[in-house]
Protein backbone atom coordinates (compact mmCIF):
# COMPACT_ATOMS: atom_id res chain seq x y z
CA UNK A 1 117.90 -59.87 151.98
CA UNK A 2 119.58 -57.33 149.70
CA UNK A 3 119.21 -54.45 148.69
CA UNK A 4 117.21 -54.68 145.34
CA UNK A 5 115.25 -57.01 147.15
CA UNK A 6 114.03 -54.86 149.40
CA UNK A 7 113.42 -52.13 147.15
CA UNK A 8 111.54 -54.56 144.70
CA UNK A 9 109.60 -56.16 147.63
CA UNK A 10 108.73 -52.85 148.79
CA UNK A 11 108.09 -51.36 145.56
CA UNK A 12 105.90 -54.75 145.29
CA UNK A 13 104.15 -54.09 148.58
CA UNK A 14 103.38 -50.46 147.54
CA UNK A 15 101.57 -51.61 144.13
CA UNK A 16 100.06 -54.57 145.75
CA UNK A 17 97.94 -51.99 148.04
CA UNK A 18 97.58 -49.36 145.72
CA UNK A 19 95.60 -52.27 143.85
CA UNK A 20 93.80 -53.07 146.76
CA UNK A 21 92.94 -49.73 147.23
CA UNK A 22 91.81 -48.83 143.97
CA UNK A 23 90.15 -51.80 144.08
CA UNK A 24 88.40 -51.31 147.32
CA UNK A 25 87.55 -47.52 145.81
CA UNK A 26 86.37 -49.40 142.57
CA UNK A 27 83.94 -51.43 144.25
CA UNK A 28 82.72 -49.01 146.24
CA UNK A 29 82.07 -46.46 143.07
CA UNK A 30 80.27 -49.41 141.37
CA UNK A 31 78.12 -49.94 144.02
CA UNK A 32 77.19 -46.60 144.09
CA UNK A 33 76.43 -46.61 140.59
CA UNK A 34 74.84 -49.85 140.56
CA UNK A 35 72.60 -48.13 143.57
CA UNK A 36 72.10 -45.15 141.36
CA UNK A 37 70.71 -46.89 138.53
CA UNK A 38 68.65 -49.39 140.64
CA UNK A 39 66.96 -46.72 142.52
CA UNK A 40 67.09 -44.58 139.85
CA UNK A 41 65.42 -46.45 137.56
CA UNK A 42 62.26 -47.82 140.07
CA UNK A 43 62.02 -44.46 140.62
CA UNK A 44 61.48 -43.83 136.94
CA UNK A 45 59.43 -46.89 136.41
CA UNK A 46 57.27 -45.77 139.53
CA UNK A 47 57.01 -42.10 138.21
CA UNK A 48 56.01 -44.01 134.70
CA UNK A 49 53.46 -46.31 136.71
CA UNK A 50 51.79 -44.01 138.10
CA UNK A 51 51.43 -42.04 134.99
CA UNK A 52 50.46 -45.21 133.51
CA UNK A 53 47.71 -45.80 135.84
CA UNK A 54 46.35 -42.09 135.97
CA UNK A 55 45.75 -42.44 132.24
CA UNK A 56 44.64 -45.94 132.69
CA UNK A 57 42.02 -44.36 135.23
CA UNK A 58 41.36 -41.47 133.82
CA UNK A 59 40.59 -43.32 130.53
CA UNK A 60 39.00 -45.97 132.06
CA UNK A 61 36.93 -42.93 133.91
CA UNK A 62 36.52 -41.73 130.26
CA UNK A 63 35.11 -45.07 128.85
CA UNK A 64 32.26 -45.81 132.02
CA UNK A 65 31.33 -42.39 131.05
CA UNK A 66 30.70 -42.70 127.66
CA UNK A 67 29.18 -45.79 128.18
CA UNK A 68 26.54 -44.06 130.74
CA UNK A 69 25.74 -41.56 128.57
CA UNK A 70 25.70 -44.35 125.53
CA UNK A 71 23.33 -46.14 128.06
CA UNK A 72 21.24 -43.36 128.75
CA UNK A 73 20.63 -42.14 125.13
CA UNK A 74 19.66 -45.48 124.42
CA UNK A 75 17.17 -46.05 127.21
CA UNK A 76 15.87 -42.30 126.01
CA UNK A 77 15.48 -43.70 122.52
CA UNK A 78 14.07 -47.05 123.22
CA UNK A 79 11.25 -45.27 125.94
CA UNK A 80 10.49 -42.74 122.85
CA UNK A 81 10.20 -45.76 120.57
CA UNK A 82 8.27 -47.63 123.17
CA UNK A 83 6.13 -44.65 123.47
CA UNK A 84 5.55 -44.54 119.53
CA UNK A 85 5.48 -47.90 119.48
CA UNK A 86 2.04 -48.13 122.45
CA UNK A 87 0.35 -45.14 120.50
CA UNK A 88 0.98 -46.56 117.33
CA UNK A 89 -0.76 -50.54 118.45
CA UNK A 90 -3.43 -48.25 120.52
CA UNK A 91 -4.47 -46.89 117.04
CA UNK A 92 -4.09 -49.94 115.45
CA UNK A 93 -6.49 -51.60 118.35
CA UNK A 94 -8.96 -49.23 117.65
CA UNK A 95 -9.06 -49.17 114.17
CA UNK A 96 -8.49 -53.25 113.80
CA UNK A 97 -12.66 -53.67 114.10
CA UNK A 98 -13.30 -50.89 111.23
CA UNK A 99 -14.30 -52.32 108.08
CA UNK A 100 -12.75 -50.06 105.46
CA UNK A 101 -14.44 -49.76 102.08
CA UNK A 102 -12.32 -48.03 99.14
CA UNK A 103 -14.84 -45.83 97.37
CA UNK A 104 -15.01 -42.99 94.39
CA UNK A 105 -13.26 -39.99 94.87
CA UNK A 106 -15.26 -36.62 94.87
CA UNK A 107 -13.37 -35.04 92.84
CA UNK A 108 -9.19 -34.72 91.01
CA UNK A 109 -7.98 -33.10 94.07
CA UNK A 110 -8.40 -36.40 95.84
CA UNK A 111 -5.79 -39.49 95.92
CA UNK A 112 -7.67 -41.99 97.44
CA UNK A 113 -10.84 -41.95 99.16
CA UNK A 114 -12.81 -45.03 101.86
CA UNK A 115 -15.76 -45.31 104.12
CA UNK A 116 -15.39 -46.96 107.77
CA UNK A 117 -18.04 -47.65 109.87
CA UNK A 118 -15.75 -45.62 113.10
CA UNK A 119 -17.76 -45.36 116.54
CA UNK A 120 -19.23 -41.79 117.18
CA UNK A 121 -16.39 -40.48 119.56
CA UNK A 122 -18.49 -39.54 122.50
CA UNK A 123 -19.46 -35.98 123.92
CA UNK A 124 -20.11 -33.69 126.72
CA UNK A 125 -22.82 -31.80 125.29
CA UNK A 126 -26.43 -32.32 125.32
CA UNK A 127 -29.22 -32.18 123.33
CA UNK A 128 -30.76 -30.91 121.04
CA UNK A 129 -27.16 -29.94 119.63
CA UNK A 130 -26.55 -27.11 117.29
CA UNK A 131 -23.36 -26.95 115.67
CA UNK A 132 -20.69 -24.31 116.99
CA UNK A 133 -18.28 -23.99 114.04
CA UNK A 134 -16.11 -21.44 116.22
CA UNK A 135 -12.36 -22.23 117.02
CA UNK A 136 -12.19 -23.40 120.58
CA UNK A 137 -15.76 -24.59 120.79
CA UNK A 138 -16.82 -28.04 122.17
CA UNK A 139 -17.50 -29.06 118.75
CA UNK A 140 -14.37 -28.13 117.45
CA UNK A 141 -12.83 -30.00 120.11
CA UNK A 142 -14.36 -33.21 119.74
CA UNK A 143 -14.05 -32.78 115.44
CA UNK A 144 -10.75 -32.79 116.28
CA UNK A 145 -10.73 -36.74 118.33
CA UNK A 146 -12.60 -37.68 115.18
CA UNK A 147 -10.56 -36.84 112.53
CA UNK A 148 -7.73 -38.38 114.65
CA UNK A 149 -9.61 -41.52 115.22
CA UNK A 150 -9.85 -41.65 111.22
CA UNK A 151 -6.76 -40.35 109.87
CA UNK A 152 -4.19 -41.51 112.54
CA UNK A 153 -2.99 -38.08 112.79
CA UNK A 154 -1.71 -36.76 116.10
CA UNK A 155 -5.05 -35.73 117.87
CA UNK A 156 -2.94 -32.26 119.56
CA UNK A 157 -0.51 -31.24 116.44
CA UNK A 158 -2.40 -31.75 113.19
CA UNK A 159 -3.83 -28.56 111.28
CA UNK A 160 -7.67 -28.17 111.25
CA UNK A 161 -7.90 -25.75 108.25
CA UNK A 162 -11.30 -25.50 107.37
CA UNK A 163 -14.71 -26.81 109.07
CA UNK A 164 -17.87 -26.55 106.55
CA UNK A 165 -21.40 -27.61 106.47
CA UNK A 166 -22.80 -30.56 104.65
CA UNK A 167 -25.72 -30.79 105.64
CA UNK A 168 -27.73 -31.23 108.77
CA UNK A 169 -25.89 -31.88 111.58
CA UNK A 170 -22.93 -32.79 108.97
CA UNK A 171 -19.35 -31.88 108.54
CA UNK A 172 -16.41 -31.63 106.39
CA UNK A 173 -13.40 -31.08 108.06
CA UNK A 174 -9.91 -30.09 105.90
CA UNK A 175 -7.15 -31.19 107.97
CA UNK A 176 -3.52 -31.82 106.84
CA UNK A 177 -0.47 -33.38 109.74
CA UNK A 178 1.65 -30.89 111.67
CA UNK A 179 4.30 -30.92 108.69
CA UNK A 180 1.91 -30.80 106.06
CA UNK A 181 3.00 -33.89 104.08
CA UNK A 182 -0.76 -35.48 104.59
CA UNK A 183 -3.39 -34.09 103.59
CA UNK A 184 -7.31 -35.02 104.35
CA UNK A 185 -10.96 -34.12 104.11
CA UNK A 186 -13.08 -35.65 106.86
CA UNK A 187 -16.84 -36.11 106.32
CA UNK A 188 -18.06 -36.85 109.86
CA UNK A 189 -21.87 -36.91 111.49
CA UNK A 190 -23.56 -35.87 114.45
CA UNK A 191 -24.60 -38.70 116.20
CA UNK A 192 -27.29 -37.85 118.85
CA UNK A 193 -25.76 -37.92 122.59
CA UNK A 194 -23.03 -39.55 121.26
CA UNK A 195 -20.83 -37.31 119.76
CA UNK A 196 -19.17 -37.11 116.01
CA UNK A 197 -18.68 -40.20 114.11
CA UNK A 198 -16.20 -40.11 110.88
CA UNK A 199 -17.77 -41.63 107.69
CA UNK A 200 -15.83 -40.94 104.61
CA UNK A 201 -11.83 -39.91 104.26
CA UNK A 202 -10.29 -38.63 101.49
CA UNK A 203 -6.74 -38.08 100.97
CA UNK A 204 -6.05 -34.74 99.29
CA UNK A 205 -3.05 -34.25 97.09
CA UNK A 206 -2.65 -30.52 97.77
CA UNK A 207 -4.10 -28.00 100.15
CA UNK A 208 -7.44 -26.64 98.48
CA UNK A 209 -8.09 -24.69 101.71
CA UNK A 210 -4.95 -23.24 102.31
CA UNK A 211 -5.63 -20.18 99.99
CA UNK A 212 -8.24 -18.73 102.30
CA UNK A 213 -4.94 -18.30 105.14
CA UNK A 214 -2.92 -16.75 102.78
């Protein structure tokens, strides 16, 4: 083998494992990489997973909430409305037997005015009974379940504004709702050991007792 030969062979030889050497060194780098970028990147996509899933909890967390307080304002408003709702049919039960009569106003202040023939309300007192016009007395108390009997107005919130006498063992009461936007006078009777009975409403279109509180 000559000379050149040799050198070229060698020179050859040389290259041909520098190659295989670089290429051995290039493999290994691209593994590393390829490593770097696989584990790399799960651990990325895990780190965005999780944050995925903590908002995902948290506004899953967010939603149930809402909808248990969604659920429990509704059951609060449907037991209110249930609640106006019985008191409203109670009335309506007890009224359903009155016969109403529309009838002649007793004077301008008045809107509209009807008779009923409403039970006497039933008492604690005994007889003979005098009338006690004073505020917290039995009368006033019972006055008060029959103007609520005839008007509908809340028995423990409406206004009594004025209690006079019409006669024997008669009354007009001058009532108006706890907001003031109805107005009534209530003619009611003494009904002997059974309490006051309403007879006559009249719906008022202003206040003509107010004055004497002012």
């Amino acid at each position: 083998m000559s000379a050149s030969r040799v050198n070229k062979y060698e020179k050859r030889r040389k290259n041909t494992k520098l190659i295989s050497i670089l290429g051995t060194t290039g493999s290994i780098l691209a593994l590393v990489l390829a490593g770097m970028l696989i584990f790399g990147g799960n651990e990325e996509a895990n780190v965005a997973s999780d944050t995925e899933t903590d908002e995902s909890s948290q506004e899953e967390a967010g939603i149930e909430r809402d909808e248990k307080e969604n659920t429990a304002e509704n059951n609060a408003d449907d037991q209110s409305n249930t609640n106006d709702n019985s008191e409203a049919n109670d009335l309506e039960e007890e009224n359903s037997d009155v016969n109403i009569q529309q009838t002649e106003p007793s004077d301008d202040n008045v809107s509209e005015a009807y008779t009923g023939d409403w039970e006497a309300v039933g008492t604690e007192q005994t007889e003979p009974h005098t009338v006690n016009y004073s505020d917290g007395s039995q009368d006033r108390e019972e006055l008060r379940k029959a103007v609520a009997a005839a008007t509908g107005l809340d028995e423990e919130s409406f206004t009594m504004w004025y209690v006079e006498r019409n006669g024997d063992q008669r009354v007009i009461n001058t009532v108006s709702s706890s907001d003031g936007s109805e107005i009534y006078r209530v003619y009611n009777t003494w009904v002997p050991s059974e309490g006051w009975q309403p007879t006559k409403v009249e719906e008022l279109i202003e206040n003509d007792q107010k004055w004497r509180f002012e």
